[in-house]
Protein backbone atom coordinates (compact mmCIF):
# COMPACT_ATOMS: atom_id res chain seq x y z
CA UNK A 1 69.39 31.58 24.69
CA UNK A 2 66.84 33.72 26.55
CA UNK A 3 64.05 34.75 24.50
CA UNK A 4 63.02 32.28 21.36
CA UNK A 5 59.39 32.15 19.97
CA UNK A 6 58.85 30.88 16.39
CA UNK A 7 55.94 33.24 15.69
CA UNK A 8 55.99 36.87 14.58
CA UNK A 9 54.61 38.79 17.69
CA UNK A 10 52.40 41.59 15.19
CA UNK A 11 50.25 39.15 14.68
CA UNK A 12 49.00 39.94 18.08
CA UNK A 13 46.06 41.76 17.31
CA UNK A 14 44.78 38.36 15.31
CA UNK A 15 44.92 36.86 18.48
CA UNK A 16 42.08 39.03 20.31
CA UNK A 17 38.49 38.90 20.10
CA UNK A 18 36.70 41.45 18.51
CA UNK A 19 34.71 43.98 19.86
CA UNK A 20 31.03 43.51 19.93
CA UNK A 21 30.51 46.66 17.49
CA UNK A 22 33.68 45.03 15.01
CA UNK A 23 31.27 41.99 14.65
CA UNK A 24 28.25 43.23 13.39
CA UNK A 25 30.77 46.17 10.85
CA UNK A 26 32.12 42.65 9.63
CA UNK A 27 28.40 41.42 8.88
CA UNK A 28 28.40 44.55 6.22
CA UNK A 29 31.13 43.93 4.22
CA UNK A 30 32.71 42.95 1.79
CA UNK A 31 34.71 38.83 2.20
CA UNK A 32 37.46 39.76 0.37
CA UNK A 33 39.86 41.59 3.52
CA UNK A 34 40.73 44.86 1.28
CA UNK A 35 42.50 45.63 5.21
CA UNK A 36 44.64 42.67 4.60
CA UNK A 37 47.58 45.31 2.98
CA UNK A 38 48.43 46.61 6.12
CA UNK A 39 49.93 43.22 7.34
CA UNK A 40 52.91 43.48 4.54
CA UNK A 41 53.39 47.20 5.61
CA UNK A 42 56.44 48.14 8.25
CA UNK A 43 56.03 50.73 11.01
CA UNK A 44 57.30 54.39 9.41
CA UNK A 45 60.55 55.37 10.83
CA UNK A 46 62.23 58.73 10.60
CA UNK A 47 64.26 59.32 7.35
CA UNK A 48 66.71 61.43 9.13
CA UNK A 49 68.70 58.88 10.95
CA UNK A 50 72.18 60.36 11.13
CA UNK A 51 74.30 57.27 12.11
CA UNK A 52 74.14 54.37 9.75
CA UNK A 53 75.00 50.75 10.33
CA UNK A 54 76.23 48.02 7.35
CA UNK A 55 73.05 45.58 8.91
CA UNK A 56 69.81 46.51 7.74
CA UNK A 57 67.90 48.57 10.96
CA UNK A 58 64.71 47.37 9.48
CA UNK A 59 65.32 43.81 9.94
CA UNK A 60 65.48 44.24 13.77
CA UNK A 61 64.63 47.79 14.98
CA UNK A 62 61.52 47.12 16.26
CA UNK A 63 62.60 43.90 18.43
CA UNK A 64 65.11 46.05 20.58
CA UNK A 65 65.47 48.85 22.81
CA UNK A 66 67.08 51.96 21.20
CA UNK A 67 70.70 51.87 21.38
CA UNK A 68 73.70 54.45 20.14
CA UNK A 69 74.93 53.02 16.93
CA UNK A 70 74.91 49.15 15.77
CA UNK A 71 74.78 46.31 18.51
CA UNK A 72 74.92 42.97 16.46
CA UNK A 73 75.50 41.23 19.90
CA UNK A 74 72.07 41.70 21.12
CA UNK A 75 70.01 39.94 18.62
CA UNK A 76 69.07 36.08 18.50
CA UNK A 77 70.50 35.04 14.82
CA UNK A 78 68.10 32.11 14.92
CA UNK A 79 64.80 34.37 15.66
CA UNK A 80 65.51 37.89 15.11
CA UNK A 81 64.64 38.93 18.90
CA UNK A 82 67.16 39.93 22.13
CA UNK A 83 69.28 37.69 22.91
CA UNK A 84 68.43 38.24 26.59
CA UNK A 85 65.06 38.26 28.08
CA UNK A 86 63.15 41.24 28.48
CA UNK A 87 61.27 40.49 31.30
CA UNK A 88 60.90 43.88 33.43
CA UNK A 89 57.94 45.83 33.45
CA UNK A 90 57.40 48.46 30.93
CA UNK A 91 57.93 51.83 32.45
CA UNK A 92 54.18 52.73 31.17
CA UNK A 93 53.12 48.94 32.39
CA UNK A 94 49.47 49.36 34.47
CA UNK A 95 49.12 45.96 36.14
CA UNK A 96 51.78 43.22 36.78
CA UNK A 97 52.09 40.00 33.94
CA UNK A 98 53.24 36.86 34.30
CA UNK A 99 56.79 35.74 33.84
CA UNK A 100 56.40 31.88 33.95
CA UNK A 101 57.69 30.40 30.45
CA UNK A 102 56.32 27.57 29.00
CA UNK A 103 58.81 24.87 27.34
CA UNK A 104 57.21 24.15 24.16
CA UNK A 105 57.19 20.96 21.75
CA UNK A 106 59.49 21.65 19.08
CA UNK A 107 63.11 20.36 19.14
CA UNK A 108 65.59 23.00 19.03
CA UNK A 109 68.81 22.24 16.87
CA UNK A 110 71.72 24.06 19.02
CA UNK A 111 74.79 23.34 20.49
CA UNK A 112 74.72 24.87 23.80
CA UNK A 113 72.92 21.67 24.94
CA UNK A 114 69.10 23.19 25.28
CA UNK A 115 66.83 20.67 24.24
CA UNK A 116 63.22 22.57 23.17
CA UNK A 117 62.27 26.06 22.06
CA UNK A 118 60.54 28.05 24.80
CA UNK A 119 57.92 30.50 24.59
CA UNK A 120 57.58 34.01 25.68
CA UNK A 121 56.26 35.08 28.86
CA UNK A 122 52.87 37.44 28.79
CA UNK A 123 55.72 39.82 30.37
CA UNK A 124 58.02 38.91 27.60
CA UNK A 125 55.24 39.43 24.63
CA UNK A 126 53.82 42.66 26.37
CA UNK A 127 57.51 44.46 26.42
CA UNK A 128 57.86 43.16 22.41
CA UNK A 129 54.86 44.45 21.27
CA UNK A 130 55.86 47.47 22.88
CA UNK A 131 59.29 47.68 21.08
CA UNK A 132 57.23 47.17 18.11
CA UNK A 133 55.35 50.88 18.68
CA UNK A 134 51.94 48.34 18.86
CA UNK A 135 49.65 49.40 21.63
CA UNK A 136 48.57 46.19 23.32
CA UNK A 137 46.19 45.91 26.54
CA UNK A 138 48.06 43.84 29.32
CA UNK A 139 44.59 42.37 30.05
CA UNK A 140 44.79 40.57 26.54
CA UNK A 141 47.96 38.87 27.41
CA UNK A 142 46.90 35.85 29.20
CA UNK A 143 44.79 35.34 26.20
CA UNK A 144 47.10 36.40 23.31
CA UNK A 145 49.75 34.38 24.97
CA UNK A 146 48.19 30.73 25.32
CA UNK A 147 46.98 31.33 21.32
CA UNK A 148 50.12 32.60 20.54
CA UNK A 149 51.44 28.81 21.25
CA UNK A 150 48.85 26.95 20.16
CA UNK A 151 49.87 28.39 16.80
CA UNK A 152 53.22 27.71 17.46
CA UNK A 153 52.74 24.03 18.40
CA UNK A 154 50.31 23.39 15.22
CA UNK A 155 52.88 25.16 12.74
CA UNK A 156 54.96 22.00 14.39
CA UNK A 157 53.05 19.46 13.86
CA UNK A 158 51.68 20.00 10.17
CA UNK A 159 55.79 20.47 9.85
CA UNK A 160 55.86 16.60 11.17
CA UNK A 161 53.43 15.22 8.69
CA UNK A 162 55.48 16.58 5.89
CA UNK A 163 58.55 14.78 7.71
CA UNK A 164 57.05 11.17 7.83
CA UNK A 165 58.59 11.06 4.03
CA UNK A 166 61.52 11.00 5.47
CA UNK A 167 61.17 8.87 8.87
CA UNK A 168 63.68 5.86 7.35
CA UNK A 169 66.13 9.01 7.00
CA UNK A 170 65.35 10.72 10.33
CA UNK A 171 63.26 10.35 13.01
CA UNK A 172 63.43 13.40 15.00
CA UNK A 173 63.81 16.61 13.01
CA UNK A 174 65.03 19.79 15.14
CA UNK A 175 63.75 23.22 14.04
CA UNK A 176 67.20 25.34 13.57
CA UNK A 177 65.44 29.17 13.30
CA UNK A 178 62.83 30.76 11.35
CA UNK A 179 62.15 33.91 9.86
CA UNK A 180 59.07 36.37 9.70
CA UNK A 181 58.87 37.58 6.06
CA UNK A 182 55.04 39.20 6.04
CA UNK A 183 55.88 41.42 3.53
CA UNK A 184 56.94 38.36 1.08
CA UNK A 185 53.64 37.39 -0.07
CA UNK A 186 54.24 33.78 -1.64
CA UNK A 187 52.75 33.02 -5.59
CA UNK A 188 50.23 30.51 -3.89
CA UNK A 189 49.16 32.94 -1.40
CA UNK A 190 49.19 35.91 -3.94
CA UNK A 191 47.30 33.34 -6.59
CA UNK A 192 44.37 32.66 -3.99
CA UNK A 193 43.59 36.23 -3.47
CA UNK A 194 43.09 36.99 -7.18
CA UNK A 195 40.35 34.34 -6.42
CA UNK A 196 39.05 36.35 -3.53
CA UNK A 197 40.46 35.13 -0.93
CA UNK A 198 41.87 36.88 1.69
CA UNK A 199 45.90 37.40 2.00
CA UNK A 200 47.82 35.77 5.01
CA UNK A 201 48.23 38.32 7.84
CA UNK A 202 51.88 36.88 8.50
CA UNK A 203 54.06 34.75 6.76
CA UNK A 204 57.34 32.43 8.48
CA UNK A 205 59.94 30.34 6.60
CA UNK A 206 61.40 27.78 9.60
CA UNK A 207 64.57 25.94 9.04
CA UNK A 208 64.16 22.28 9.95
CA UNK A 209 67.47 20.31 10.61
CA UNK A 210 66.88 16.76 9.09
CA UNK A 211 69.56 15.00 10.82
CA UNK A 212 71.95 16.66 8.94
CA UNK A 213 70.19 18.17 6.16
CA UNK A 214 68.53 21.68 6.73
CA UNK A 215 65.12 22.06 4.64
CA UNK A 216 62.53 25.32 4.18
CA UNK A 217 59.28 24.81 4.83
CA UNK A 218 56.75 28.05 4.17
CA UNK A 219 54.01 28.86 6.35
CA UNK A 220 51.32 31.07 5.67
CA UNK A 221 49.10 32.28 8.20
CA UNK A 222 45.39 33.23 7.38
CA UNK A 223 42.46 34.18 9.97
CA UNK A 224 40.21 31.43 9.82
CA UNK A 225 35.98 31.28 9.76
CA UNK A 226 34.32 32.26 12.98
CA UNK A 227 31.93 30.29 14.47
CA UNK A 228 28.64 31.96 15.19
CA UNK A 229 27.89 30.18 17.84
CA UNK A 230 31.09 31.38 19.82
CA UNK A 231 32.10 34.72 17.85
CA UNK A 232 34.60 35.65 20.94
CA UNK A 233 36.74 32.80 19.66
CA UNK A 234 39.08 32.88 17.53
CA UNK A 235 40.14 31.00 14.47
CA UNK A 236 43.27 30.40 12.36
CA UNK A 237 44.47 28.18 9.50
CA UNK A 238 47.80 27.18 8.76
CA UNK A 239 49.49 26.72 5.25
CA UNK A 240 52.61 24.75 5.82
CA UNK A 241 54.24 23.23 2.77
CA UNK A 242 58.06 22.30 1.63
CA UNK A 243 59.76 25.60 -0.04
CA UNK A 244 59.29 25.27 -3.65
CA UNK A 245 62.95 23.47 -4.24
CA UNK A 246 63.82 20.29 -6.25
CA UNK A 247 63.30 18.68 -3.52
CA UNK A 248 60.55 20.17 -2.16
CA UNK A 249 58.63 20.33 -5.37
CA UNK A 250 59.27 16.72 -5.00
CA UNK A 251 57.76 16.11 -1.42
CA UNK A 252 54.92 18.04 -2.64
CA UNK A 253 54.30 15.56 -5.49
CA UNK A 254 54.86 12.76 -2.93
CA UNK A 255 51.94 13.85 -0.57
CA UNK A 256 49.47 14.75 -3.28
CA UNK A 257 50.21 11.15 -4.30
CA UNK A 258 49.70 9.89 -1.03
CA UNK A 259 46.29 11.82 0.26
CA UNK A 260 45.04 10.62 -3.87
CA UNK A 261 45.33 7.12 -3.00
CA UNK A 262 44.29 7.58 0.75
């Protein structure tokens, strides 16, 4: 498989720095994000479509170059993007990006004998973002790239902790796919902000293979604090817990157990 990255690529713009004059607007007003909205809404398409296809176009019409009727062939089941990697430059491309790949962390649960999950390219996430109708600056990507992982490779390991429950049962759980659901807000996530906190700008589920046993596990991804004394960087936290089943309900009482007595 060509082109697998476990993290939604609209969250781009979360990934850049803000502009000096963004700063001191954010200095004004008010903490609760009232922008945060626009994070659950999808791109407007045209109503007229006159071909139809039986798969939802939403689901992947802004991950793939326009085609004549319904192409099931060209999408990655196991992370919604193109099965084969996009990495020529975009026709209205100004300088040349990167196409090295880095080999990430994270166990991949396949078949066809590849071992880890493997990031994007700053090619690769510029042409996506594209596909997306986003406007991103090719400057950005050997920024928004290296971030873009990070994320990726902490998602992982708070994923981890929850699995030491489970070591005497499995000691190397694979992640099978994930999908972006941003739109999906989750009850804990949609209880916080009636307390004023902000919404999560992005939200994943990833399917873990636990030697045998696939298990949910929600993610939630919030902009974190800045820190004054570096405002060009930029921060994120991660809410990664078990999907609220019997059993994760149950893992969830394990490790509130187990950080009480720690």
């Amino acid at each position: 498989m060509a082109d697998k990255c476990p993290v939604d690529h609209t969250a781009y713009k979360h990934f850049v720095p803000p502009k000096p004059s963004e700063q001191e607007e954010e200095k004004q007003t008010c903490p609760v994000d009232h922008t945060a909205y626009k994070h659950f809404v999808p791109p407007k398409t045209e109503d007229n479509d006159k071909q139809t296809c039986p798969v939802d176009p939403s689901a992947y019409q802004h991950f793939v170059p326009q085609k004549e009727g319904c192409d099931s062939d060209a999408i990655d089941a196991s992370n919604n993007m193109p099965a084969v990697a996009q990495q020529s430059p975009h026709k209205d491309q100004k300088i040349p990006l990167g196409t090295d790949r880095e080999v990430s962390s994270i166990p991949r649960a396949t078949k066809d004998g590849e071992q880890k999950w493997i990031y994007p390219s700053e090619q690769m996430f510029f042409n996506a973002m594209r596909r997306k109708n986003w406007n991103p600056e090719e400057r950005d990507m050997s920024v928004v790239v290296p971030i873009h992982n990070a994320v990726n490779e902490q998602a992982w390991v708070k994923i981890l902790e929850w699995e030491k429950l489970h070591t005497t049962q499995c000691n190397q759980p694979k992640l099978v796919k994930f999908q972006g659901r941003p739109k999906d807000i989750t009850p804990k996530a949609r209880l916080r902000s009636w307390f004023g906190y902000a919404l999560p700008f992005d939200r994943h589920d990833w399917t873990v293979d636990r030697c045998g046993e696939r298990v949910t596990y929600v993610i939630d991804f919030y902009t974190g604090k800045r820190d004054p004394r570096r405002p060009e960087a930029v921060s994120f936290y991660l809410d990664v817990r078990p999907a609220f089943t019997p059993s994760g309900v149950w893992d969830r009482m394990r490790m509130a157990f187990k950080e009480f007595t720690s």
